[in-house]
C-alpha atoms as a PDB file:
ATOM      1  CA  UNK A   1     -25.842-229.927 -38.533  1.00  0.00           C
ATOM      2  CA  UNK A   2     -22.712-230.723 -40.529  1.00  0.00           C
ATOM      3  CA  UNK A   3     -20.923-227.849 -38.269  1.00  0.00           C
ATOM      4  CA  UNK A   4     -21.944-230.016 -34.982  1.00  0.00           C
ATOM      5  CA  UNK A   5     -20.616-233.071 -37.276  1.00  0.00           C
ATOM      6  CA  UNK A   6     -17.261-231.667 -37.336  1.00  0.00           C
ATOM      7  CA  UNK A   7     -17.224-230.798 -34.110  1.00  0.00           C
ATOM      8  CA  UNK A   8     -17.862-234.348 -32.661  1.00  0.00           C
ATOM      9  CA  UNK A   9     -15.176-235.654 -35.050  1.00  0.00           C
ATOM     10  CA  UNK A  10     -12.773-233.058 -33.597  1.00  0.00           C
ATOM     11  CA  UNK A  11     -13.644-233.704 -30.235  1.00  0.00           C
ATOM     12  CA  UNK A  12     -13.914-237.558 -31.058  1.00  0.00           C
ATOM     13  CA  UNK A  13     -10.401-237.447 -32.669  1.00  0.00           C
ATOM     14  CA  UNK A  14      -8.848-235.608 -29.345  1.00  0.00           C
ATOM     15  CA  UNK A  15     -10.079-238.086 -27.223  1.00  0.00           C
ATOM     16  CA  UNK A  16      -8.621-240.921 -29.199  1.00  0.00           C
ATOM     17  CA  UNK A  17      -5.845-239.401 -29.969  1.00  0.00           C
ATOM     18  CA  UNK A  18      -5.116-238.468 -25.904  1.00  0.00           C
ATOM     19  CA  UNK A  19      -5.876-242.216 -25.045  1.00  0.00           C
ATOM     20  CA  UNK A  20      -3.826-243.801 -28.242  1.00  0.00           C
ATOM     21  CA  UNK A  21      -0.829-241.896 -26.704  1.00  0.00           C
ATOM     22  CA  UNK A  22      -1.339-243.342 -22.927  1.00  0.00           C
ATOM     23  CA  UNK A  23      -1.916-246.613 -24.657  1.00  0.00           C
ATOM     24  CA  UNK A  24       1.432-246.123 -26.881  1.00  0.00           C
ATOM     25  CA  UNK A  25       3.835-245.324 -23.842  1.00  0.00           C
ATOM     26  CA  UNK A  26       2.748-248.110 -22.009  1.00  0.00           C
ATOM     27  CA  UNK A  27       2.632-251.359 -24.609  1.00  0.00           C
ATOM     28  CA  UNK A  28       4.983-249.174 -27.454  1.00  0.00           C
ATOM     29  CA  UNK A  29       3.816-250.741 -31.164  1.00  0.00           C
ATOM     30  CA  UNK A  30       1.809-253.574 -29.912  1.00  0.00           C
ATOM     31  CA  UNK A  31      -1.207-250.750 -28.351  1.00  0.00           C
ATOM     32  CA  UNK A  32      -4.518-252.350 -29.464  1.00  0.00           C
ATOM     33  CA  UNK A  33      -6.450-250.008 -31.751  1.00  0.00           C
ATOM     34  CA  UNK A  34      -9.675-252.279 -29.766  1.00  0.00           C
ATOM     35  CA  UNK A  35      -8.482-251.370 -26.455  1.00  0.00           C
ATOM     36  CA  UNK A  36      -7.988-247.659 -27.534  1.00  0.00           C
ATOM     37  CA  UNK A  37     -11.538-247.719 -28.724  1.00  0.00           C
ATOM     38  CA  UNK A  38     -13.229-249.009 -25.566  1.00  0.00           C
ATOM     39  CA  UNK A  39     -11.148-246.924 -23.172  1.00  0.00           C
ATOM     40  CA  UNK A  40     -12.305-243.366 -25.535  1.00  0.00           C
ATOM     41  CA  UNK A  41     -15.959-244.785 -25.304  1.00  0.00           C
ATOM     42  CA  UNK A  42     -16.411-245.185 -29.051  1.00  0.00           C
ATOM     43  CA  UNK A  43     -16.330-248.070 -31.363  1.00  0.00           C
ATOM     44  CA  UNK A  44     -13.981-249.948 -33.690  1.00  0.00           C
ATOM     45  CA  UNK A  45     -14.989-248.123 -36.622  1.00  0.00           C
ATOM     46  CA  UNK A  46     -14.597-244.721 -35.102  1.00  0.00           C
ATOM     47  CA  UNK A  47     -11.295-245.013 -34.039  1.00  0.00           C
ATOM     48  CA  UNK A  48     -10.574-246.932 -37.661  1.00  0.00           C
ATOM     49  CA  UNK A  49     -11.922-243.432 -39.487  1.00  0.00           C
ATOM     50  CA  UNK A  50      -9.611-241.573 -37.712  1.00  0.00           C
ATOM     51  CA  UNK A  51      -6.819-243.633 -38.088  1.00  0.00           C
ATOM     52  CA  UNK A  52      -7.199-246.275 -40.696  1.00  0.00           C
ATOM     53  CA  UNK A  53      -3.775-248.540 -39.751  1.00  0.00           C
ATOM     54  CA  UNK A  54      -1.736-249.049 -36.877  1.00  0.00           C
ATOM     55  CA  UNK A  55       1.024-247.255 -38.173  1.00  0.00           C
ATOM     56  CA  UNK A  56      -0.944-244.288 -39.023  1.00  0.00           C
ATOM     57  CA  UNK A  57      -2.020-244.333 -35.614  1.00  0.00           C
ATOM     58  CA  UNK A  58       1.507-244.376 -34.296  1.00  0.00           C
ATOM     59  CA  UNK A  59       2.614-241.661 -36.804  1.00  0.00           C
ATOM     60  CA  UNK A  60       0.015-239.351 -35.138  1.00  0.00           C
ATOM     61  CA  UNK A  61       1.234-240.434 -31.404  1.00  0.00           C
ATOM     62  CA  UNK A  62       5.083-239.473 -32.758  1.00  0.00           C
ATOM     63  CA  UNK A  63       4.159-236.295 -34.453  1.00  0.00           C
ATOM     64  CA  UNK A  64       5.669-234.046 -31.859  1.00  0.00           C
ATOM     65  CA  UNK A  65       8.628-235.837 -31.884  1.00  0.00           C
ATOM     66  CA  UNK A  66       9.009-235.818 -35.400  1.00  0.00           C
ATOM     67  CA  UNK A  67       8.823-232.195 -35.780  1.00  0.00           C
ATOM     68  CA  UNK A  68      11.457-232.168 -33.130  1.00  0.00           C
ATOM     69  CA  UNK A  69      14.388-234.168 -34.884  1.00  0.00           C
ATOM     70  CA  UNK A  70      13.029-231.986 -38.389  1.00  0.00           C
ATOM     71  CA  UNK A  71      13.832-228.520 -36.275  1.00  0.00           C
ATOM     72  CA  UNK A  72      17.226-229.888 -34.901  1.00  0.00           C
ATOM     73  CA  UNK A  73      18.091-230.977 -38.433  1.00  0.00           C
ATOM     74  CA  UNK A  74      17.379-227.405 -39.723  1.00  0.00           C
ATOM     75  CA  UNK A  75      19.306-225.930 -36.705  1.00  0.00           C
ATOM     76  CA  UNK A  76      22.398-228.210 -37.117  1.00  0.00           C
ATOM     77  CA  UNK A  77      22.052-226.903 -40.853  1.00  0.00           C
ATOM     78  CA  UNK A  78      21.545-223.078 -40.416  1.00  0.00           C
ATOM     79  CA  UNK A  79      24.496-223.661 -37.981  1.00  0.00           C
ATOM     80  CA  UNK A  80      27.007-224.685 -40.203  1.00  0.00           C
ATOM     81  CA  UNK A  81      30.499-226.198 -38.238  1.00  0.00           C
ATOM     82  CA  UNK A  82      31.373-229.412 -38.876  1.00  0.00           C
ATOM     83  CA  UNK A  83      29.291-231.172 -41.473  1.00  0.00           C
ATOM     84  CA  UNK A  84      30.353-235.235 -40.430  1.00  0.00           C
ATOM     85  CA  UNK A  85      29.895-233.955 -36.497  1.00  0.00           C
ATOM     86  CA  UNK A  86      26.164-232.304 -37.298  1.00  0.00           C
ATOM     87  CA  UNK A  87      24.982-235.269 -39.529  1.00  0.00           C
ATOM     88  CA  UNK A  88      26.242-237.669 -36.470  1.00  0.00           C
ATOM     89  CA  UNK A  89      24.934-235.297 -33.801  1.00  0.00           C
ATOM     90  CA  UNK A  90      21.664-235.360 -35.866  1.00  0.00           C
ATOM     91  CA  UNK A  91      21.751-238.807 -36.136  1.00  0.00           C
ATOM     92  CA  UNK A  92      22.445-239.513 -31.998  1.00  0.00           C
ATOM     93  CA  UNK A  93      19.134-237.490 -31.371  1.00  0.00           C
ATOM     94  CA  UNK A  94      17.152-239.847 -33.940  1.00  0.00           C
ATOM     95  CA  UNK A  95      18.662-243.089 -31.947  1.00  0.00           C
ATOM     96  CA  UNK A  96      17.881-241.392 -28.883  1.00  0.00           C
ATOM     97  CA  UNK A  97      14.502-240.207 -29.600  1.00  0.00           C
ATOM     98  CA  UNK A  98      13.499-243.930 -30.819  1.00  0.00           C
ATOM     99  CA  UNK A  99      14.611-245.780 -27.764  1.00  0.00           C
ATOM    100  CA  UNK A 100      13.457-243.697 -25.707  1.00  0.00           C
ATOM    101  CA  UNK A 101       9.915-242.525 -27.296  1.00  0.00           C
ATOM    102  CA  UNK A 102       7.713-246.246 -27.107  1.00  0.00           C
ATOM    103  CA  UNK A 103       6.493-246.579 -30.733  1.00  0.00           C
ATOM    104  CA  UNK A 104       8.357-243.962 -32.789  1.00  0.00           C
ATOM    105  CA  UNK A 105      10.815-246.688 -34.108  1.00  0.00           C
ATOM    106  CA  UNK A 106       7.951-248.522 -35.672  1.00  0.00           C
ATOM    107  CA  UNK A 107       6.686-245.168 -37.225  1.00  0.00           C
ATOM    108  CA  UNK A 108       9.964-244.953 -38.682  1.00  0.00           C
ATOM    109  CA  UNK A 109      10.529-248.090 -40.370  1.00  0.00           C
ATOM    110  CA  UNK A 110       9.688-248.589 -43.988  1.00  0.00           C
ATOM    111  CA  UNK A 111       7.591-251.526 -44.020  1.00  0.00           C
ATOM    112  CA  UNK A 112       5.430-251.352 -46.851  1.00  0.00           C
ATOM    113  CA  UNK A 113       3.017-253.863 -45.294  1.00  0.00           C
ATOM    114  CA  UNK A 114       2.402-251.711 -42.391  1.00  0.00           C
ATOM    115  CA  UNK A 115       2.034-248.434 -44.303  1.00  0.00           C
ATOM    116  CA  UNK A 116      -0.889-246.638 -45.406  1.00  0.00           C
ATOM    117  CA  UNK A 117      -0.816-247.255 -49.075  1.00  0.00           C
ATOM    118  CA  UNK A 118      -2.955-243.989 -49.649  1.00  0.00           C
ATOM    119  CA  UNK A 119       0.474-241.385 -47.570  1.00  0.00           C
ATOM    120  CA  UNK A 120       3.069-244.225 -47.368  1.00  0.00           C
ATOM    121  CA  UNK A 121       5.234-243.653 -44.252  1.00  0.00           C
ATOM    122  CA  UNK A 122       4.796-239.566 -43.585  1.00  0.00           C
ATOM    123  CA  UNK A 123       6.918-239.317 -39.923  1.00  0.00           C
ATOM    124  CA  UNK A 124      10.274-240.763 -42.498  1.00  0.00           C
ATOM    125  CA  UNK A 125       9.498-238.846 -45.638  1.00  0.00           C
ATOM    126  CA  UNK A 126       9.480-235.419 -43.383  1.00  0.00           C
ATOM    127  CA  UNK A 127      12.824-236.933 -41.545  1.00  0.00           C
ATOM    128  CA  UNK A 128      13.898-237.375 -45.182  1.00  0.00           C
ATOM    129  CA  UNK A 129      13.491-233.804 -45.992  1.00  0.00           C
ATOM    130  CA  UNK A 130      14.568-231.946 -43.144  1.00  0.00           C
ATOM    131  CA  UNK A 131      17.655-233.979 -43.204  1.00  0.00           C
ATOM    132  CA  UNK A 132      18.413-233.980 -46.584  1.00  0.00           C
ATOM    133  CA  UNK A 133      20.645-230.760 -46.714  1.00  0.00           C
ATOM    134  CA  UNK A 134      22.749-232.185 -43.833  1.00  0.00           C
ATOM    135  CA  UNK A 135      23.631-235.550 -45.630  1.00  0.00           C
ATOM    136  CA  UNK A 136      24.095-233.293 -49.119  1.00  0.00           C
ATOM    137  CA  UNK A 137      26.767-231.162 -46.757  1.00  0.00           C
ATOM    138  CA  UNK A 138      28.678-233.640 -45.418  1.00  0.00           C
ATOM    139  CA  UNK A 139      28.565-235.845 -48.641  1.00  0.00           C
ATOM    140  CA  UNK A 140      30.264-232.590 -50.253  1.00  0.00           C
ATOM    141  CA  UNK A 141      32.745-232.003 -47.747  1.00  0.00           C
ATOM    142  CA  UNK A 142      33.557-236.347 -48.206  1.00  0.00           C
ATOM    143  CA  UNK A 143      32.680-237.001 -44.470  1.00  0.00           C
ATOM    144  CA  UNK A 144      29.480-239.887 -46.329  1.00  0.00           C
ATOM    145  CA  UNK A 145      30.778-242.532 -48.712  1.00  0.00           C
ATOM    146  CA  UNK A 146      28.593-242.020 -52.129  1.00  0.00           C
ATOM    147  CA  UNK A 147      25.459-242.990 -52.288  1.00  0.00           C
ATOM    148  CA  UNK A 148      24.487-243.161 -48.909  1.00  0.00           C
ATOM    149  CA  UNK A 149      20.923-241.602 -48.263  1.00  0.00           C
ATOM    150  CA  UNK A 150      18.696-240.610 -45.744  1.00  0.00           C
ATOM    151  CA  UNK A 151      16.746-243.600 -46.452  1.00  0.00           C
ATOM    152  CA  UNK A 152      19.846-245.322 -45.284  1.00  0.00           C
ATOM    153  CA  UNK A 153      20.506-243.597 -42.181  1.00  0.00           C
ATOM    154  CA  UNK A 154      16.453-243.510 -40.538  1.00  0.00           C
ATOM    155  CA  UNK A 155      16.729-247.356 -41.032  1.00  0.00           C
ATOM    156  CA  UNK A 156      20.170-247.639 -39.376  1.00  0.00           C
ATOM    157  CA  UNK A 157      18.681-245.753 -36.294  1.00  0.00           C
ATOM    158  CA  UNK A 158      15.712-247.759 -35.956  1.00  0.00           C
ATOM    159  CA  UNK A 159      17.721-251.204 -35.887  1.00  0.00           C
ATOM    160  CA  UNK A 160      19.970-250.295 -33.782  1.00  0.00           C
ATOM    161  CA  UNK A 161      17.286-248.883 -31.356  1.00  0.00           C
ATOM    162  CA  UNK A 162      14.986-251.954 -32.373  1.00  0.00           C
ATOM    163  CA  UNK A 163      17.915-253.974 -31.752  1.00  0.00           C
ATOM    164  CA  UNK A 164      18.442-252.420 -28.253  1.00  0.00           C
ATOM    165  CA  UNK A 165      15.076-252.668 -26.689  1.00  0.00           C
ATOM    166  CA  UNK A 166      14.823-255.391 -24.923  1.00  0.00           C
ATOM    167  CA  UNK A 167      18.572-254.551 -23.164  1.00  0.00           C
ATOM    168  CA  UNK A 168      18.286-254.347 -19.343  1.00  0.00           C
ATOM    169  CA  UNK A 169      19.388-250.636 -20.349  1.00  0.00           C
ATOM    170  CA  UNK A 170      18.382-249.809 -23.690  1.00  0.00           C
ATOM    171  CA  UNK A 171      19.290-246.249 -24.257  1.00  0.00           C
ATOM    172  CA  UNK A 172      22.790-247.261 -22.914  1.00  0.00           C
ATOM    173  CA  UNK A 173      22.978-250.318 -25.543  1.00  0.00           C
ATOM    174  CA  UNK A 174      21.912-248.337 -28.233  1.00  0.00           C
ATOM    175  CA  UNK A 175      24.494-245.613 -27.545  1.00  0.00           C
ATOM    176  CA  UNK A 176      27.155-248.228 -28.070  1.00  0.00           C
ATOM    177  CA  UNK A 177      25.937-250.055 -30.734  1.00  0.00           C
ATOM    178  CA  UNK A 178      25.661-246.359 -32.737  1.00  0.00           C
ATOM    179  CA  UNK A 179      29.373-245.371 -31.356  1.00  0.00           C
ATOM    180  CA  UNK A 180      30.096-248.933 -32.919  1.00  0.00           C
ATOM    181  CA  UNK A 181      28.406-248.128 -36.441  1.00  0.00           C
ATOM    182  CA  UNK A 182      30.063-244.755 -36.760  1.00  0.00           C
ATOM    183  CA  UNK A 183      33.914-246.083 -36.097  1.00  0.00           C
ATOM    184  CA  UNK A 184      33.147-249.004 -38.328  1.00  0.00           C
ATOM    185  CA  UNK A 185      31.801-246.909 -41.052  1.00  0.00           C
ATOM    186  CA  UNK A 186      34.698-244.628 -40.579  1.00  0.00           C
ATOM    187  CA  UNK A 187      37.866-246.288 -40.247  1.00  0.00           C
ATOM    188  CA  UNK A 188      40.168-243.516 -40.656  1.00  0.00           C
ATOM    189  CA  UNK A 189      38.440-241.729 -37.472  1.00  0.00           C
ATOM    190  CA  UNK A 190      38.559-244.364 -35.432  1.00  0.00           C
ATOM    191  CA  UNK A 191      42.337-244.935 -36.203  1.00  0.00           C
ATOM    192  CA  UNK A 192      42.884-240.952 -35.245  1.00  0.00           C
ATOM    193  CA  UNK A 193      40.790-241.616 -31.966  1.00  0.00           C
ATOM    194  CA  UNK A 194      42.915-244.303 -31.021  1.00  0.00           C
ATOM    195  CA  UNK A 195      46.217-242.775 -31.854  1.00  0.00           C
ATOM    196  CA  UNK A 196      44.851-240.049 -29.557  1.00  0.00           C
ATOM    197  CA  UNK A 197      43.999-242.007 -27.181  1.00  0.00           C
ATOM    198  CA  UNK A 198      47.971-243.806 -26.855  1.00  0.00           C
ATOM    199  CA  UNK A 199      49.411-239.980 -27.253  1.00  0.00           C
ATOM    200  CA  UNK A 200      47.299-239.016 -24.065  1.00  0.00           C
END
């Protein structure tokens, strides 16, 4: 009995989980945990067991996507190279991933209201991790003023890609406003660019 249990809750959780995502891409952060329920034929209070908030919900949906940017962040480590280049390259995919992904910059932000008190925001705290070594390289190397944390840099990607996604062409937008960011943060490479750009 408590074997066939399980197995309805796996098969339960599937099913809501394969709608949640169809119901993510098309309405992003605003998907109705209702509407989810009565399009996987189950009630409120299933779909609430599985996935007791919204952003919980929408940390699920990301998941793949998560592990993703946590693989390229161990890549760009195990690579070595440039530390400033692979923390900005790293950086560009996070940007990229949540304009383009519908929901995944709401799983990313740190808004305590919309957290699950009981894990707290899981999709940042394994961005934190993964890209932890690649802000402690470049901080050693003095391409990250002090103090600067992941922390910092997950909620600089999500407002710029909240901030571009409503833009007629938002992946476009957000490129620039992240191009923007980096040569304002970094004075001294902008200056180099442009003197490049006169020598050319």
């Amino acid at each position: 009995m408590a074997e066939t249990q399980r197995a309805d809750a796996r098969r339960n959780h599937a099913r809501i989980l394969a709608v949640a995502e169809d119901e993510v891409a098309t309405r992003g952060a605003a998907a109705s945990l209702e509407r989810i329920a009565r399009t996987a034929g189950v009630g409120s209070a299933t779909v609430r067991r599985h996935f007791p908030t919204r952003r919980a919900l929408l940390e699920e949906v990301s998941r793949q996507r998560i592990e993703a940017l946590c693989a390229r962040a161990r890549d760009l480590v195990e690579r070595g190279g440039d530390s400033r280049e692979a923390l900005l390259d790293w950086l560009g995919d996070v940007v990229t991933y949540c304009v383009t992904a519908a929901g995944l910059a709401t799983a990313l932000s740190y808004d305590a209201a919309g957290a699950d008190p009981a894990h707290g925001n899981a999709c940042s705290a394994a961005l934190e991790e993964a890209a932890e070594p690649l802000l402690e390289r470049a901080a050693r190397d003095g391409a990250v003023a002090e103090g600067v944390t992941v922390e910092d840099l997950i909620t600089l990607s999500v407002g710029i890609a909240l901030a571009a996604e409503h833009h007629r062409d938002p992946a476009a937008r957000a490129g620039e406003l992240f191009r923007l960011t980096v040569a304002g943060l970094s004075p001294e490479h902008r200056r180099r660019g442009s003197q490049r750009l006169l020598e050319a």
